[in-house]
N, C-alpha and C. Protein backbone atom coordinates (compact mmCIF):
# COMPACT_ATOMS: atom_id res chain seq x y z
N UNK A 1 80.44 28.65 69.79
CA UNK A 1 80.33 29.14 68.44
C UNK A 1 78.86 29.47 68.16
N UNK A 2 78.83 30.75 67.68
CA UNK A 2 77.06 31.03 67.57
C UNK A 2 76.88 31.05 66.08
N UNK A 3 75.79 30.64 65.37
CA UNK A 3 75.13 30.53 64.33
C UNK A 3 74.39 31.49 63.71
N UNK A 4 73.99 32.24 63.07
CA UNK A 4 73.48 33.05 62.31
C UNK A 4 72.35 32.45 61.42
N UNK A 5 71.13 32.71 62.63
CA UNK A 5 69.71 31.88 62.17
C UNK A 5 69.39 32.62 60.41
N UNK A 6 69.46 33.82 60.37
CA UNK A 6 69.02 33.99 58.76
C UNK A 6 69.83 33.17 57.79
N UNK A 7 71.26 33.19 58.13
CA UNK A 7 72.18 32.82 56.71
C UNK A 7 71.47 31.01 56.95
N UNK A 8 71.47 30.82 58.21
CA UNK A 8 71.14 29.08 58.09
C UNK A 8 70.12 28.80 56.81
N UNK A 9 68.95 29.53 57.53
CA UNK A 9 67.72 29.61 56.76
C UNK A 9 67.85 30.19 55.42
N UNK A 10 68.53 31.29 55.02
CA UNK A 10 68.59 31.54 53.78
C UNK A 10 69.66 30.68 52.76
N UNK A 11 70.78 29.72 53.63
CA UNK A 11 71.45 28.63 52.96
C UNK A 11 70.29 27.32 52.98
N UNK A 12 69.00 27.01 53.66
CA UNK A 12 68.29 25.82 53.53
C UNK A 12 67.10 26.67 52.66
N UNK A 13 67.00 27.67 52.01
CA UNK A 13 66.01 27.87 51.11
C UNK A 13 66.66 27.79 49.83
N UNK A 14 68.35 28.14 50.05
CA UNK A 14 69.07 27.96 48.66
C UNK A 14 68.95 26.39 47.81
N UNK A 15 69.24 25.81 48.75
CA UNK A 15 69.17 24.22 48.86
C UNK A 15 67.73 23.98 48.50
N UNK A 16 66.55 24.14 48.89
CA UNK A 16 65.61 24.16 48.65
C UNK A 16 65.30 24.09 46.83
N UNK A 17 66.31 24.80 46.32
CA UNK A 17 65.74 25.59 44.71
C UNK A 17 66.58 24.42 43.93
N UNK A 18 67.10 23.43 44.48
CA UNK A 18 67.86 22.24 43.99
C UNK A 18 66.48 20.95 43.62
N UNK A 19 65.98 21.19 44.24
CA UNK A 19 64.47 20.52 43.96
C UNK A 19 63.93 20.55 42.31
N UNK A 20 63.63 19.45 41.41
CA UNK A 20 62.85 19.71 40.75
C UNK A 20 61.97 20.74 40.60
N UNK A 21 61.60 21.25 39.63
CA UNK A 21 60.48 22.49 39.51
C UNK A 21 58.94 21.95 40.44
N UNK A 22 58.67 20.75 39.78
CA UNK A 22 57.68 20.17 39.89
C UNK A 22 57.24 20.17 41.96
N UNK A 23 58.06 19.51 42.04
CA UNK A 23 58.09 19.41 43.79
C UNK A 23 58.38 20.30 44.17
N UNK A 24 59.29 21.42 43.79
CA UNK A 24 59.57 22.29 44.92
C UNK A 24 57.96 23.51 44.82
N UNK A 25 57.63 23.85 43.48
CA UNK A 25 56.59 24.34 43.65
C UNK A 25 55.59 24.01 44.71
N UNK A 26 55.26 22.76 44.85
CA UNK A 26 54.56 21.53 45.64
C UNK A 26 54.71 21.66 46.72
N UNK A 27 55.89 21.85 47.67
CA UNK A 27 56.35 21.11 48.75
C UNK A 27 57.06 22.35 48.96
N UNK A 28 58.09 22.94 48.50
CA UNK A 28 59.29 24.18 48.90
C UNK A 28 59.01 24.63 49.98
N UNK A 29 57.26 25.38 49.89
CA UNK A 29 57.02 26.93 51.03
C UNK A 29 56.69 25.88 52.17
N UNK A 30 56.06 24.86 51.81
CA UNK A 30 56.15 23.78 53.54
C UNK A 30 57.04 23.41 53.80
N UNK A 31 58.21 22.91 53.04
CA UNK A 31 59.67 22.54 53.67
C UNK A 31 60.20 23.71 54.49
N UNK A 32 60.46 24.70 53.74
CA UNK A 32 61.05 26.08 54.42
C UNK A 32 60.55 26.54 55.48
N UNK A 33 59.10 26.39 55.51
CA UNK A 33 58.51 26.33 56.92
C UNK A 33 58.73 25.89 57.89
N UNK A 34 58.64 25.41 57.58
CA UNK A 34 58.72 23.87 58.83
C UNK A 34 60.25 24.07 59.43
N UNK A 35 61.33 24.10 58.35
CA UNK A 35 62.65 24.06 58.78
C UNK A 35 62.97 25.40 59.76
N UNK A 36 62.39 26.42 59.36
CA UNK A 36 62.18 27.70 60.12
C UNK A 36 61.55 27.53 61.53
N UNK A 37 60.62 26.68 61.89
CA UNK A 37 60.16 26.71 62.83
C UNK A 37 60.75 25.90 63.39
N UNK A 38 61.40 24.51 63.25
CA UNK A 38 62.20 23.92 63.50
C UNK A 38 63.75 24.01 64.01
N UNK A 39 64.27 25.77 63.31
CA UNK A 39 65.22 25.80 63.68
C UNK A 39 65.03 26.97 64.49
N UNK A 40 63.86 27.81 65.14
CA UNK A 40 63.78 28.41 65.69
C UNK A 40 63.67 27.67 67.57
N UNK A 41 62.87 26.86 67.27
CA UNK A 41 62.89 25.86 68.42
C UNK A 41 64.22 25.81 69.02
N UNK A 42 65.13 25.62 68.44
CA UNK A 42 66.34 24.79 68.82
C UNK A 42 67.58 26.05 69.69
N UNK A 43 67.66 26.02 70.10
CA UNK A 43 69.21 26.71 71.19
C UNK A 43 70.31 26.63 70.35
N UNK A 44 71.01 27.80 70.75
CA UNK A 44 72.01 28.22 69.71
C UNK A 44 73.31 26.87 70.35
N UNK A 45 74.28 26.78 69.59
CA UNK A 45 75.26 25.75 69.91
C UNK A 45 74.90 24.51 69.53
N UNK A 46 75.35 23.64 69.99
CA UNK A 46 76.10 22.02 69.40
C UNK A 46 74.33 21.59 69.01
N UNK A 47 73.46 21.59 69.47
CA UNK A 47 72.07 21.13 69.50
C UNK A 47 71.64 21.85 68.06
N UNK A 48 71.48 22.98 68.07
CA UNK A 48 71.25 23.70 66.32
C UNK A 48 72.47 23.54 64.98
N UNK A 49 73.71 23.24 65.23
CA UNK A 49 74.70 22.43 64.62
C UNK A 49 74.35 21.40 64.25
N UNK A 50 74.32 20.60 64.86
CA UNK A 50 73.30 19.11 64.52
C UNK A 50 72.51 18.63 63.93
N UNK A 51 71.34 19.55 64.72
CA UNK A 51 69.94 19.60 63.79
C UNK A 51 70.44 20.46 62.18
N UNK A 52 71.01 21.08 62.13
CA UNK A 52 71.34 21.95 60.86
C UNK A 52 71.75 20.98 59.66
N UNK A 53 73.15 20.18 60.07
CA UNK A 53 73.94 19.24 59.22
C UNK A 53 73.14 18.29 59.09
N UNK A 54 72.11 17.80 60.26
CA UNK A 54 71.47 16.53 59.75
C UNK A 54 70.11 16.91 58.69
N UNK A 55 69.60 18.47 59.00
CA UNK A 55 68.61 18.43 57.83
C UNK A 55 69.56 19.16 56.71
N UNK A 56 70.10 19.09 56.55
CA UNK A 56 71.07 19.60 55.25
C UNK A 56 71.46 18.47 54.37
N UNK A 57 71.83 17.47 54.97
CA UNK A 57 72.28 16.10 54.35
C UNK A 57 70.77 15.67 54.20
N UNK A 58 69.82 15.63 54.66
CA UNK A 58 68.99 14.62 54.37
C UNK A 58 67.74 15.66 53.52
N UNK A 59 67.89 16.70 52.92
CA UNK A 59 67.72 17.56 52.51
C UNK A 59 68.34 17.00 50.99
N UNK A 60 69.27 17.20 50.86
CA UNK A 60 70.35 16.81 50.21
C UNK A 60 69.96 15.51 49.21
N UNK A 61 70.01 14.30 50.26
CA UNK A 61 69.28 13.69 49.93
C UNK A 61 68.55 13.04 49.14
N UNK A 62 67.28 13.88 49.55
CA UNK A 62 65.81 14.11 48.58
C UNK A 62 65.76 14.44 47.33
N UNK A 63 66.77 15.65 47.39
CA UNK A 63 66.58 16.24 45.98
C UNK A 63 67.09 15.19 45.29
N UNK A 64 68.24 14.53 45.37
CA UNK A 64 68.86 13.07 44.33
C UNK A 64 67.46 12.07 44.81
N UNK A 65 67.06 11.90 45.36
CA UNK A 65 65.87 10.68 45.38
C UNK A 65 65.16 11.44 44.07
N UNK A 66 64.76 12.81 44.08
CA UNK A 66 63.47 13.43 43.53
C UNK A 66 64.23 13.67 42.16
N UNK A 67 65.60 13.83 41.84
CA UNK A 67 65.82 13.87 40.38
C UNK A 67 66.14 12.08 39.73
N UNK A 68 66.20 11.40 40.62
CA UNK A 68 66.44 9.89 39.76
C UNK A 68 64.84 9.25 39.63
N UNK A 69 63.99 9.91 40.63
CA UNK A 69 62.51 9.46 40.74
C UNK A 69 61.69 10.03 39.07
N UNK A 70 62.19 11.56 39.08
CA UNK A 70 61.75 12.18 37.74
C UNK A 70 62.68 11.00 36.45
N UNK A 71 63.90 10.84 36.37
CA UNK A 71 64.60 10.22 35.14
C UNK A 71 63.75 9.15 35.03
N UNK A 72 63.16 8.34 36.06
CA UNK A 72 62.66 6.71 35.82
C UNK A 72 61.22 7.00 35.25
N UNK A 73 60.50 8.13 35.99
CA UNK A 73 59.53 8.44 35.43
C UNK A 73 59.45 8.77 34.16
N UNK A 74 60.33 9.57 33.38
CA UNK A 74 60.53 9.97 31.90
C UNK A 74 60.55 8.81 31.18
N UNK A 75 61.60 7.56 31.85
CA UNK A 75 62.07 6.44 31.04
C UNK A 75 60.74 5.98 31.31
N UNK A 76 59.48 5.54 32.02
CA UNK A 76 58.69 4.86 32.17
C UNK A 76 57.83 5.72 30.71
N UNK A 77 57.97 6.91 30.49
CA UNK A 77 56.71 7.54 29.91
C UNK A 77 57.58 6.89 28.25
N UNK A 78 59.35 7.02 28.06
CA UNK A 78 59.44 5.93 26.75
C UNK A 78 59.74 5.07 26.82
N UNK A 79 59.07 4.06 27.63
CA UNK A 79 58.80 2.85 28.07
C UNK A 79 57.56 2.57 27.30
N UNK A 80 56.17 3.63 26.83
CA UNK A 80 55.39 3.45 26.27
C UNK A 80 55.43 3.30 25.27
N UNK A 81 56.02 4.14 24.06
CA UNK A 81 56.53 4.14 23.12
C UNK A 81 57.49 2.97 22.60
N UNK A 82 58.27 2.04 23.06
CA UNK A 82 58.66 0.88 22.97
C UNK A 82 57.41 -0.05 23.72
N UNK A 83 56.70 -0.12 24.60
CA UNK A 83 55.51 -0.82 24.39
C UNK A 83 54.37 -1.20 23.32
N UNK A 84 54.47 0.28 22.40
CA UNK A 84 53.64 0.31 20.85
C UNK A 84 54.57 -0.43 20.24
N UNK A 85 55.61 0.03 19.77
CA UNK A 85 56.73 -0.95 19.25
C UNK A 85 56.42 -2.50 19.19
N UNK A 86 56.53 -3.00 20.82
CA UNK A 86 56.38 -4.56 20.92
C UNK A 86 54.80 -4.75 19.91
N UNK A 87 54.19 -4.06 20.66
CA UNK A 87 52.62 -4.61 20.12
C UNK A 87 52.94 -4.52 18.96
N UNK A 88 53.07 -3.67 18.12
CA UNK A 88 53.15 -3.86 16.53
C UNK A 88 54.16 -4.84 16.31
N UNK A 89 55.10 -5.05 16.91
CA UNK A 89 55.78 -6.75 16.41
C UNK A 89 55.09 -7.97 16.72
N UNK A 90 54.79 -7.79 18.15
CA UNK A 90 53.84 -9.33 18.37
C UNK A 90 52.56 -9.30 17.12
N UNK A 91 51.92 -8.40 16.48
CA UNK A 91 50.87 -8.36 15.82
C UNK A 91 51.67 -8.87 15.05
N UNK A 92 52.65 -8.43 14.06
CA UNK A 92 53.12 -8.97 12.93
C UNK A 92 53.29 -9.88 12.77
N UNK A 93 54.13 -10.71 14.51
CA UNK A 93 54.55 -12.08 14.28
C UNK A 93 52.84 -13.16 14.46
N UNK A 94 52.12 -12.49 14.90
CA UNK A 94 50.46 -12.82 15.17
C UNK A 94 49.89 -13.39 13.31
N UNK A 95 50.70 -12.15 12.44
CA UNK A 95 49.51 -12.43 11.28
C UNK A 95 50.71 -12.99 10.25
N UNK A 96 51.87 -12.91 10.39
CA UNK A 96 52.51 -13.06 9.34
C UNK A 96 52.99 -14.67 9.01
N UNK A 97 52.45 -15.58 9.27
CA UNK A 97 51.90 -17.16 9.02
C UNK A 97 51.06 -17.00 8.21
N UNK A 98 50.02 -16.43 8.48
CA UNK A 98 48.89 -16.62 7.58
C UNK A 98 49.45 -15.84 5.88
N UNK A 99 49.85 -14.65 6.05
CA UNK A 99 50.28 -13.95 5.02
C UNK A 99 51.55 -14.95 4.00
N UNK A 100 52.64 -15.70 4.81
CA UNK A 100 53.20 -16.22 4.11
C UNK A 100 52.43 -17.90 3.43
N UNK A 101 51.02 -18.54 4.03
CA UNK A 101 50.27 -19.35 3.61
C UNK A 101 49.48 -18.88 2.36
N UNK A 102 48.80 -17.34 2.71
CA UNK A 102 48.61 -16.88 1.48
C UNK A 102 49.77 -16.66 0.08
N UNK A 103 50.61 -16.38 0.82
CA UNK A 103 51.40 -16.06 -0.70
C UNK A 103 51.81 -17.50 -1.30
N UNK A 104 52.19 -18.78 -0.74
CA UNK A 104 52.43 -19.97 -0.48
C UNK A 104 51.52 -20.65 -1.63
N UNK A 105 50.51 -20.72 -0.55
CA UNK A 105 49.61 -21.98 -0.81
C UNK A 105 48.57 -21.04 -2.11
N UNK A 106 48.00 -20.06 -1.43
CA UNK A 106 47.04 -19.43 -1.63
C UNK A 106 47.50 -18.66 -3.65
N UNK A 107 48.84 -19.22 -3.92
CA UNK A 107 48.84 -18.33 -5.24
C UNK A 107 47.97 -18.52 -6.29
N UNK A 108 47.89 -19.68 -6.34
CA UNK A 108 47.28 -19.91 -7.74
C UNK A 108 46.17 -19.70 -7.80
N UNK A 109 45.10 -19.04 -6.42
CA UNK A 109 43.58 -19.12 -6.89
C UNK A 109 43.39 -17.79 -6.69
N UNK A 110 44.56 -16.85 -6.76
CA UNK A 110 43.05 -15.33 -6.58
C UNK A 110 44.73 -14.58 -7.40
N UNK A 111 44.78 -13.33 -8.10
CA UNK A 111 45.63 -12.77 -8.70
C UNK A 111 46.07 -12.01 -8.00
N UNK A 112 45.81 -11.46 -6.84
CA UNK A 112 46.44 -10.37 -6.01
C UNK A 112 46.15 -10.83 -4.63
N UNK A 113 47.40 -10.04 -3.99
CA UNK A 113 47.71 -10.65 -2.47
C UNK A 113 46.47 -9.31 -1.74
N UNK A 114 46.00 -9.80 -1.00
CA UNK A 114 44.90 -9.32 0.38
C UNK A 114 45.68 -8.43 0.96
N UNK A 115 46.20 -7.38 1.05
CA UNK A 115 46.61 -6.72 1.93
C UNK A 115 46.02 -5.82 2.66
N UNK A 116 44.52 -5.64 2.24
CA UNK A 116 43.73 -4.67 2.96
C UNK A 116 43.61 -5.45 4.57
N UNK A 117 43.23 -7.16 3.58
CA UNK A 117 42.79 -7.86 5.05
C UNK A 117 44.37 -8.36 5.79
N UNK A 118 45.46 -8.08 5.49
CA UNK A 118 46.35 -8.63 6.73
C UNK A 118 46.37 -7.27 7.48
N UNK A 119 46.54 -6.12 6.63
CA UNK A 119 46.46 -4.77 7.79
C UNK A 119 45.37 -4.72 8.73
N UNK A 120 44.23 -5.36 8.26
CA UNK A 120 43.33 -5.11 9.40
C UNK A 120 43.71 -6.32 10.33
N UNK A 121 43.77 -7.40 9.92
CA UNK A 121 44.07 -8.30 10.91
C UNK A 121 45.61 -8.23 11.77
N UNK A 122 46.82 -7.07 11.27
CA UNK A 122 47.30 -6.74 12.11
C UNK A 122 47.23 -5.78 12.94
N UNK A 123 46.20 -4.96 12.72
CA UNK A 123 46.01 -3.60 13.04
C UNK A 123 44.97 -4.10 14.65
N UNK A 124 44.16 -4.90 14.23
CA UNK A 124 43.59 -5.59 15.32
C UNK A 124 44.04 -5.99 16.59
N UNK A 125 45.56 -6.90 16.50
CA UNK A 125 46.03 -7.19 17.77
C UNK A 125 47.06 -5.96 18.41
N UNK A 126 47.64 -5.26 17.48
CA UNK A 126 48.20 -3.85 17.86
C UNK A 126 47.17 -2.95 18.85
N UNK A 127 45.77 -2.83 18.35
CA UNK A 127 45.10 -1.95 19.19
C UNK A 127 44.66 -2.95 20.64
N UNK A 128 44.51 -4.23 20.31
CA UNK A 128 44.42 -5.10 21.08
C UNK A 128 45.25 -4.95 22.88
N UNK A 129 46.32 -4.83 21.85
CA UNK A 129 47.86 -5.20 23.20
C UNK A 129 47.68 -3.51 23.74
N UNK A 130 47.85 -2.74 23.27
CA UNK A 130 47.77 -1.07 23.43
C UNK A 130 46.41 -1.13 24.07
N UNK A 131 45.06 -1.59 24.13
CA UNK A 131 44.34 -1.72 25.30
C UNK A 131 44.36 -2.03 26.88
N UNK A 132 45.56 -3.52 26.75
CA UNK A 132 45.21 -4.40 27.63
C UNK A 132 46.31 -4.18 28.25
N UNK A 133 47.76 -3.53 27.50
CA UNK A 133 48.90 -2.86 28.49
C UNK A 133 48.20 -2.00 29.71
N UNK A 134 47.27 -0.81 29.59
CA UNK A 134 47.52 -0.48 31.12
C UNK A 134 46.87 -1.10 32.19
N UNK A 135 45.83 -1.84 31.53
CA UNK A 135 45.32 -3.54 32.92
C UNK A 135 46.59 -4.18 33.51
N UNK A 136 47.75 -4.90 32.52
CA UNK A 136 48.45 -5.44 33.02
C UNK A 136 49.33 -4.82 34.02
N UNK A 137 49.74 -3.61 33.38
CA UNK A 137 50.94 -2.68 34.22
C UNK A 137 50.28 -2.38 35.57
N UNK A 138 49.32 -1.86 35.46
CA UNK A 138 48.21 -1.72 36.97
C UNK A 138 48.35 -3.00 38.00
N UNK A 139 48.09 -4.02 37.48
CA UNK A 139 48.00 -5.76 37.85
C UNK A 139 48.81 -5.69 38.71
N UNK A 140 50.68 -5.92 37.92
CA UNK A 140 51.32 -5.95 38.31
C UNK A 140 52.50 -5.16 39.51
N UNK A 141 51.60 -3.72 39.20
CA UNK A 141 52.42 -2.54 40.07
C UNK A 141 51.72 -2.97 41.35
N UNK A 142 50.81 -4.18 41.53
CA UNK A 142 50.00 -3.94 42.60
C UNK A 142 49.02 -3.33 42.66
N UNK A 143 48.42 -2.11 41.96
CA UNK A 143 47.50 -1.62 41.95
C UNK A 143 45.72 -2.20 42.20
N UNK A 144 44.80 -1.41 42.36
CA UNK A 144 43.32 -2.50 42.30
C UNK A 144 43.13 -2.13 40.92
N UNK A 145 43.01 -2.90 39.99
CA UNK A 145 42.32 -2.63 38.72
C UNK A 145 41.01 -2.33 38.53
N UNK A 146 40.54 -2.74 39.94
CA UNK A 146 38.90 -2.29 40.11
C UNK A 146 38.41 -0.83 40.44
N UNK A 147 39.48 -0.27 40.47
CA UNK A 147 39.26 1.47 41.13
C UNK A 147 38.48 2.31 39.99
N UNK A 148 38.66 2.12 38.84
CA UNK A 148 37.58 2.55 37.81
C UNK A 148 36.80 1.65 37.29
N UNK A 149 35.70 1.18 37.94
CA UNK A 149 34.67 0.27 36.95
C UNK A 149 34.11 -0.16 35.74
N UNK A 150 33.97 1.59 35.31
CA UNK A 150 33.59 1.57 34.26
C UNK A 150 34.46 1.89 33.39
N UNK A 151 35.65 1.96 33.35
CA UNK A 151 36.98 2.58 32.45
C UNK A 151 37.91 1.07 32.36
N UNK A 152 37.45 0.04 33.30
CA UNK A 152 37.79 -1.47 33.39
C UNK A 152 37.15 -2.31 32.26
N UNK A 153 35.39 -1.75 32.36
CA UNK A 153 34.43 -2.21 31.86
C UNK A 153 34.57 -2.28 30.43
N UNK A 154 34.80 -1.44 30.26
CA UNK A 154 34.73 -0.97 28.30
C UNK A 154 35.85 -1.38 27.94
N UNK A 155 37.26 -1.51 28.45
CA UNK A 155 38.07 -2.28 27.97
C UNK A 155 38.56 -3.50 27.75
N UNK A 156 37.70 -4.26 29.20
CA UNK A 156 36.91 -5.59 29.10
C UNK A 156 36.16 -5.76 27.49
N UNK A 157 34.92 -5.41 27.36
CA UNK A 157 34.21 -5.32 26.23
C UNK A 157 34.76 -4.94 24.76
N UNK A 158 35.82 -4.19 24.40
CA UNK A 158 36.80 -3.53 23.57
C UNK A 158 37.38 -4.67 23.78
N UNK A 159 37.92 -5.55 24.24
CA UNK A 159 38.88 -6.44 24.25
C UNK A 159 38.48 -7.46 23.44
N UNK A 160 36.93 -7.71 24.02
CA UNK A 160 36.55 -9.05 23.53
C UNK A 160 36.13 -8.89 22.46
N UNK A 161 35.30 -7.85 21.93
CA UNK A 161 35.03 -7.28 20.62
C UNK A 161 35.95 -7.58 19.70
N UNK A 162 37.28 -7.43 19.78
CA UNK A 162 38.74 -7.04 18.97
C UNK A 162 38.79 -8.54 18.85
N UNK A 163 38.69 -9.54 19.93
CA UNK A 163 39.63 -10.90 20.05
C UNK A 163 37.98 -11.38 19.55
N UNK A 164 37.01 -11.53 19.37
CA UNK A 164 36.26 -11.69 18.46
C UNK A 164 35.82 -11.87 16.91
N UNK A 165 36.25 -10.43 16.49
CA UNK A 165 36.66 -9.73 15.18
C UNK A 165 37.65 -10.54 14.67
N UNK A 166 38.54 -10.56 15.16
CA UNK A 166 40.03 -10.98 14.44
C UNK A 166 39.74 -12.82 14.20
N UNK A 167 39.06 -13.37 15.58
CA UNK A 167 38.67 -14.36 15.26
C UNK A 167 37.86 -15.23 14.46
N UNK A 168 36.64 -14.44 14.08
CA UNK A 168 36.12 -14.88 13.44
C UNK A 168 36.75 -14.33 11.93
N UNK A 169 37.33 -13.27 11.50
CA UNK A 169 38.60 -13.04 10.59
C UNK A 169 39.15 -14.35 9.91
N UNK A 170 39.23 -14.89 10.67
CA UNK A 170 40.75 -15.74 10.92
C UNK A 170 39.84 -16.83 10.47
N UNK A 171 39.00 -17.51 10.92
CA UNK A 171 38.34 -18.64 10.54
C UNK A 171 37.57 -18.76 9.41
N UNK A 172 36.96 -17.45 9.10
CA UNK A 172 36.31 -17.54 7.75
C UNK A 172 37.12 -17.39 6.82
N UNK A 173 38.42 -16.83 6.72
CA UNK A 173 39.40 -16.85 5.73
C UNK A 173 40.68 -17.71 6.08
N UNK A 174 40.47 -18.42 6.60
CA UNK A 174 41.44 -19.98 6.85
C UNK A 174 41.54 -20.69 5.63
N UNK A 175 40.07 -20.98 4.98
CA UNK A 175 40.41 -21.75 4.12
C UNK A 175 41.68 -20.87 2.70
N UNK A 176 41.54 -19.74 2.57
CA UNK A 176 41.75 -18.86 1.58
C UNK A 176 43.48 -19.26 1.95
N UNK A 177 43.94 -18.83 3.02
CA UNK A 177 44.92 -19.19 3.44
C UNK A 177 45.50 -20.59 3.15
N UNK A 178 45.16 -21.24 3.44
CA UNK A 178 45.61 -22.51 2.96
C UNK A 178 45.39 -23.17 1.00
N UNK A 179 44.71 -22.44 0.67
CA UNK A 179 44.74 -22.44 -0.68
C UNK A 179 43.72 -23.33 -1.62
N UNK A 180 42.45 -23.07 -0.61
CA UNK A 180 41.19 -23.82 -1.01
C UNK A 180 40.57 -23.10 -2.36
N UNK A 181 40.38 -23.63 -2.78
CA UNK A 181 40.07 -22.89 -4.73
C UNK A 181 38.35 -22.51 -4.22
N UNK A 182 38.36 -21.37 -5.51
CA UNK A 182 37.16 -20.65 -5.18
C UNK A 182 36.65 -20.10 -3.49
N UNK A 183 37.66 -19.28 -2.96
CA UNK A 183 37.75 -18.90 -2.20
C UNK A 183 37.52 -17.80 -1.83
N UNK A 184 36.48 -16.83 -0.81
CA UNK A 184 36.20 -15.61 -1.15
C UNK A 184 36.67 -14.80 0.31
């Protein structure tokens, strides 16, 4: 049984266009290459049959590796977006003790509730966690976190700045919170 090297090749460039945009732009004109020279090599009969079905299936393949690789990637990119999410809840659950001590304890000595200062003091650990997420995710993917020094550096420093701020926040208006009279 003889084979018909164009239709092969023009059925593994069809296959080819099954590829993501992204990769096949990337990769296509070297796959097709390669498979061309590859199937030029080969002797007509059971030996180019072979080689044909086995790069066809594993061809095949790829493209499902390369479209479930793109879906996880999308879900990873709103994976971020529910990462802001968390941070703005852990912040809330971060400040909202103090806010219910103020309304609590804190009523009877000042006429109006602070809300400039709980937004900043939640706004603080929100930008906080939204810093220190892509250290951790790096950490954990395995990555070296050391590969940018100085893009490590400043978020080091930004970190401590923030967990500083909020801290000393927190201690000079402790007493206010708890409902120490003449409290500023």
């Amino acid at each position: 049984m003889t084979y018909d090297r164009n239709t092969i090749r023009a059925l593994y460039k069809k296959l080819l266009t099954l590829y993501p945009r992204g990769f096949r732009e990337q990769l296509g004109e070297s796959m097709e290459q390669t498979f061309n020279d590859l199937c030029g090599e080969r002797k007509t009969g059971q030996g180019l049959f072979g080689f044909v079905l086995w790069t066809y299936v594993d061809t095949a393949m790829g493209i499902v590796k390369e479209h479930v690789f793109q879906i996880i990637q999308r879900r990873n990119m709103n994976n971020t977006i529910i990462d802001l999410r968390l941070a703005a809840i852990i912040s809330l659950i971060l400040v909202l003790p103090f806010a219910i001590l103020e309304l609590t304890l804190g009523k009877g000595n000042s006429t109006s509730f602070p809300i400039a200062l709980f937004v900043f003091m939640w706004l603080l650990p929100v930008v906080f966690i939204v810093i220190l997420m892509p250290i951790v995710r790096n950490a954990r993917a395995g990555n070296d976190i050391t590969a940018h020094p100085a893009g490590l550096l400043l978020r080091v420093v930004l970190l401590a700045i923030i967990a500083f701020v909020w801290t000393s926040n927190l201690i000079d208006q402790l007493p206010c919170f708890l409902g120490v009279p003449n409290c500023d």
